[in-house]
C-alpha atoms as a PDB file:
ATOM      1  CA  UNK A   1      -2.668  -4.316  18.271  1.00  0.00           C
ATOM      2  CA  UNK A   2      -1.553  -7.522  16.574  1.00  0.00           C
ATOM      3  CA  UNK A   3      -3.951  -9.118  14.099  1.00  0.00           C
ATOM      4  CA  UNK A   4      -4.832 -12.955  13.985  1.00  0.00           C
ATOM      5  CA  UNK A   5      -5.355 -12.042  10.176  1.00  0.00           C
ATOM      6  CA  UNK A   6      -2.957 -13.344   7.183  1.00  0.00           C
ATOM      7  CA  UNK A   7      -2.007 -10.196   5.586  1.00  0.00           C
ATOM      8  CA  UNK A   8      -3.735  -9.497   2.414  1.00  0.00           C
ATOM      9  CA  UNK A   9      -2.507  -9.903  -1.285  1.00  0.00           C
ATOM     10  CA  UNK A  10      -2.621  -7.684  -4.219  1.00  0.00           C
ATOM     11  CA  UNK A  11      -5.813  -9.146  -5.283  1.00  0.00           C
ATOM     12  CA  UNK A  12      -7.551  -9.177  -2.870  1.00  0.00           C
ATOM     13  CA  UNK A  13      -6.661  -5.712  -1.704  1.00  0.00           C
ATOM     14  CA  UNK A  14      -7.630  -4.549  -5.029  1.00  0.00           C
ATOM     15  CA  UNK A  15     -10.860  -5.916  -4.806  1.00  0.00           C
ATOM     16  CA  UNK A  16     -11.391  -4.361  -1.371  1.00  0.00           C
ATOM     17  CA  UNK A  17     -10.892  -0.930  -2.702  1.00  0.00           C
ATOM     18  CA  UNK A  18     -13.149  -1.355  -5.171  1.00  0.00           C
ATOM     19  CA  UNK A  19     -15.576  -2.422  -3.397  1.00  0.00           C
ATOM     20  CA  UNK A  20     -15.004   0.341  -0.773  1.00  0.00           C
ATOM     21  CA  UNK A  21     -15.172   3.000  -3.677  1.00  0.00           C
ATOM     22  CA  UNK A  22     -18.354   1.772  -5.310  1.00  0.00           C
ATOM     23  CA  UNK A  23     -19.716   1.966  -1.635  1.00  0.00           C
ATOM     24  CA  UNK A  24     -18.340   5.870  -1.471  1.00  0.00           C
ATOM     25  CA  UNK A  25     -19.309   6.773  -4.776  1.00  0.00           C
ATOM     26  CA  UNK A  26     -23.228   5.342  -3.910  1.00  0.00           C
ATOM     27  CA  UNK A  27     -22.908   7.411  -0.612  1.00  0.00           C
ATOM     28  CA  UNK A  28     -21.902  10.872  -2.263  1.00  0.00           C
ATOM     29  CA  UNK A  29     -24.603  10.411  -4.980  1.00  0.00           C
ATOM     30  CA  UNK A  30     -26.832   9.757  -2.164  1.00  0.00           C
ATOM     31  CA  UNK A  31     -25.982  12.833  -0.231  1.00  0.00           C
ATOM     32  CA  UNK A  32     -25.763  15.131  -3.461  1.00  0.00           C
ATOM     33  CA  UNK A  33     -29.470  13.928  -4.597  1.00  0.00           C
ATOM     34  CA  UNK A  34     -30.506  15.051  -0.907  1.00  0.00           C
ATOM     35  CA  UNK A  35     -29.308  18.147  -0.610  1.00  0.00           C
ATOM     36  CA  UNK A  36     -30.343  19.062  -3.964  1.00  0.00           C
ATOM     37  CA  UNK A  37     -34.066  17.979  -3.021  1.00  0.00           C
ATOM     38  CA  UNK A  38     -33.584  19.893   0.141  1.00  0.00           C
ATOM     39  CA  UNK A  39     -32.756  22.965  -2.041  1.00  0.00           C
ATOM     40  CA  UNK A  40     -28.333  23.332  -1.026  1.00  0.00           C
ATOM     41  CA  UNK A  41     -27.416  23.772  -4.425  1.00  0.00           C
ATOM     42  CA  UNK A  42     -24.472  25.286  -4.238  1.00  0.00           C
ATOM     43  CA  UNK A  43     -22.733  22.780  -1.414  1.00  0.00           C
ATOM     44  CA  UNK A  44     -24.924  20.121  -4.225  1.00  0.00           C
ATOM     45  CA  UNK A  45     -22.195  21.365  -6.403  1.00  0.00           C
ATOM     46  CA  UNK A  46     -19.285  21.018  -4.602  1.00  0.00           C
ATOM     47  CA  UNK A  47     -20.193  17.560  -3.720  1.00  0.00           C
ATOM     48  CA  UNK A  48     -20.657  16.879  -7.322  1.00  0.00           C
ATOM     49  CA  UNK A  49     -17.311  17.836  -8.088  1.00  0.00           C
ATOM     50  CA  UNK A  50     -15.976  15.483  -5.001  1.00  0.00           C
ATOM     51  CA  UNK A  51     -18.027  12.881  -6.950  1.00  0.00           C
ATOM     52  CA  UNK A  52     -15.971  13.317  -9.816  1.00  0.00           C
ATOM     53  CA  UNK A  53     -12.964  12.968  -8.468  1.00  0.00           C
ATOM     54  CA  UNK A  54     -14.115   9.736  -6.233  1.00  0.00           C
ATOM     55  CA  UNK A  55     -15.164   8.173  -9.806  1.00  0.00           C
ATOM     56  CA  UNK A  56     -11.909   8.764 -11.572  1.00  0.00           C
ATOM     57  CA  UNK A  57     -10.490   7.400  -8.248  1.00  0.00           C
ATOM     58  CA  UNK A  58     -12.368   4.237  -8.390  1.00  0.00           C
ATOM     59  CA  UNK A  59     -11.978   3.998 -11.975  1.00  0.00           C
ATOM     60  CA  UNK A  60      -7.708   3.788 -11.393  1.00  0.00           C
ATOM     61  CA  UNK A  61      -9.115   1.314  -8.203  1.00  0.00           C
ATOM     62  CA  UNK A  62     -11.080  -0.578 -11.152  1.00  0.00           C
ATOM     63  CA  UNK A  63      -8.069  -0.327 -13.730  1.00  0.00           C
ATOM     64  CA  UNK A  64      -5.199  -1.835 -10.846  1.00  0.00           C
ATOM     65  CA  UNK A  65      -8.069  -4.367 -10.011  1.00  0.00           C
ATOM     66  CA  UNK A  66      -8.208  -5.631 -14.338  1.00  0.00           C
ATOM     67  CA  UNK A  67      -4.469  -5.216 -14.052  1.00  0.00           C
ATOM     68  CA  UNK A  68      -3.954  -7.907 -10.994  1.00  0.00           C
ATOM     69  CA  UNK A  69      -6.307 -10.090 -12.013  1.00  0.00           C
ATOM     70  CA  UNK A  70      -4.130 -10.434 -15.486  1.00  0.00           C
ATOM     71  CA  UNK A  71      -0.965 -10.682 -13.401  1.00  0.00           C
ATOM     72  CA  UNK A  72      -2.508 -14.053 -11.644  1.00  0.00           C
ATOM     73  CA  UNK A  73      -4.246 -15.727 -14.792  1.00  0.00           C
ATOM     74  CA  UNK A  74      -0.361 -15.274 -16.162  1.00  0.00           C
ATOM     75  CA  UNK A  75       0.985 -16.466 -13.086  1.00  0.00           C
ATOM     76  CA  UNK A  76      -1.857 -19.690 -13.412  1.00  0.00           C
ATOM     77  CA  UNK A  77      -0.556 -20.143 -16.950  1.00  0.00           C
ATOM     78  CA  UNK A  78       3.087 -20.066 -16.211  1.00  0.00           C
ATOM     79  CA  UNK A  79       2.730 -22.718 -13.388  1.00  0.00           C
ATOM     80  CA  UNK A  80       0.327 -24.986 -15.026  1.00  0.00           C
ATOM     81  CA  UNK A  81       1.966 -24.808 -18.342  1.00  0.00           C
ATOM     82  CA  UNK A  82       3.855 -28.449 -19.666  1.00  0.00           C
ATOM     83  CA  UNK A  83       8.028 -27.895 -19.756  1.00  0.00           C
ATOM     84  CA  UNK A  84      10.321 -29.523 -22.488  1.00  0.00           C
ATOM     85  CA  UNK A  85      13.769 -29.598 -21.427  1.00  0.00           C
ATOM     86  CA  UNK A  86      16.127 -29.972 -24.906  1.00  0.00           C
ATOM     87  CA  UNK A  87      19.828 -29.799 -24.600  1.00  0.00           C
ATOM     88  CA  UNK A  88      19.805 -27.428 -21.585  1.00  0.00           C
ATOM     89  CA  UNK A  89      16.673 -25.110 -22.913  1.00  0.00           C
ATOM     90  CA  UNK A  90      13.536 -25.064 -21.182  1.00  0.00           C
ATOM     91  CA  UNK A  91      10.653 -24.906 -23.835  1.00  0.00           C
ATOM     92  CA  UNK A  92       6.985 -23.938 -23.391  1.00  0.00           C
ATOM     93  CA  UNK A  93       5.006 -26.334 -24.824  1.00  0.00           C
ATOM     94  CA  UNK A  94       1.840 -24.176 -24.920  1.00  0.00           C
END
């Protein structure tokens, strides 16, 4: 199957995962809470350790996210930044 979709850039596909983690991580807390209440401590504590490893998941998700969103703001700066041309140099003038 062929999408109508443009594909997606780094951006935004780093937002999407983070938004898609937060969403996962809110789910397993969810599900641990319950099955603590519900007295399944000991499957409680596995998922709690799944947790832990979906948080330093979506932490890296968080981390590639701050590290795009740098990559364009230098990429906005580079384009939008005034040019002197001197005897075959190209200076910033920023």
């Amino acid at each position: 199957m062929v999408s109508d979709k443009p594909p997606e850039d780094l951006l935004a596909m780093a937002r999407r995962h983070v938004v898609e983690g937060e969403l996962r991580v809110t789910r397993q807390e969810a599900c641990i809470a319950k099955l603590t209440r519900d007295g399944h401590h000991a499957a409680a504590a596995r998922g709690t350790e799944v947790l832990k490893q979906m948080r330093w998941s979506l932490d890296l998700g968080r981390r590639h996210l701050a590290f795009e969103l740098a990559q364009q703001s230098r990429r906005q700066s580079a384009n939008s930044s005034p040019l002197l041309c001197r005897r075959g140099r190209v200076t910033n003038l920023s």
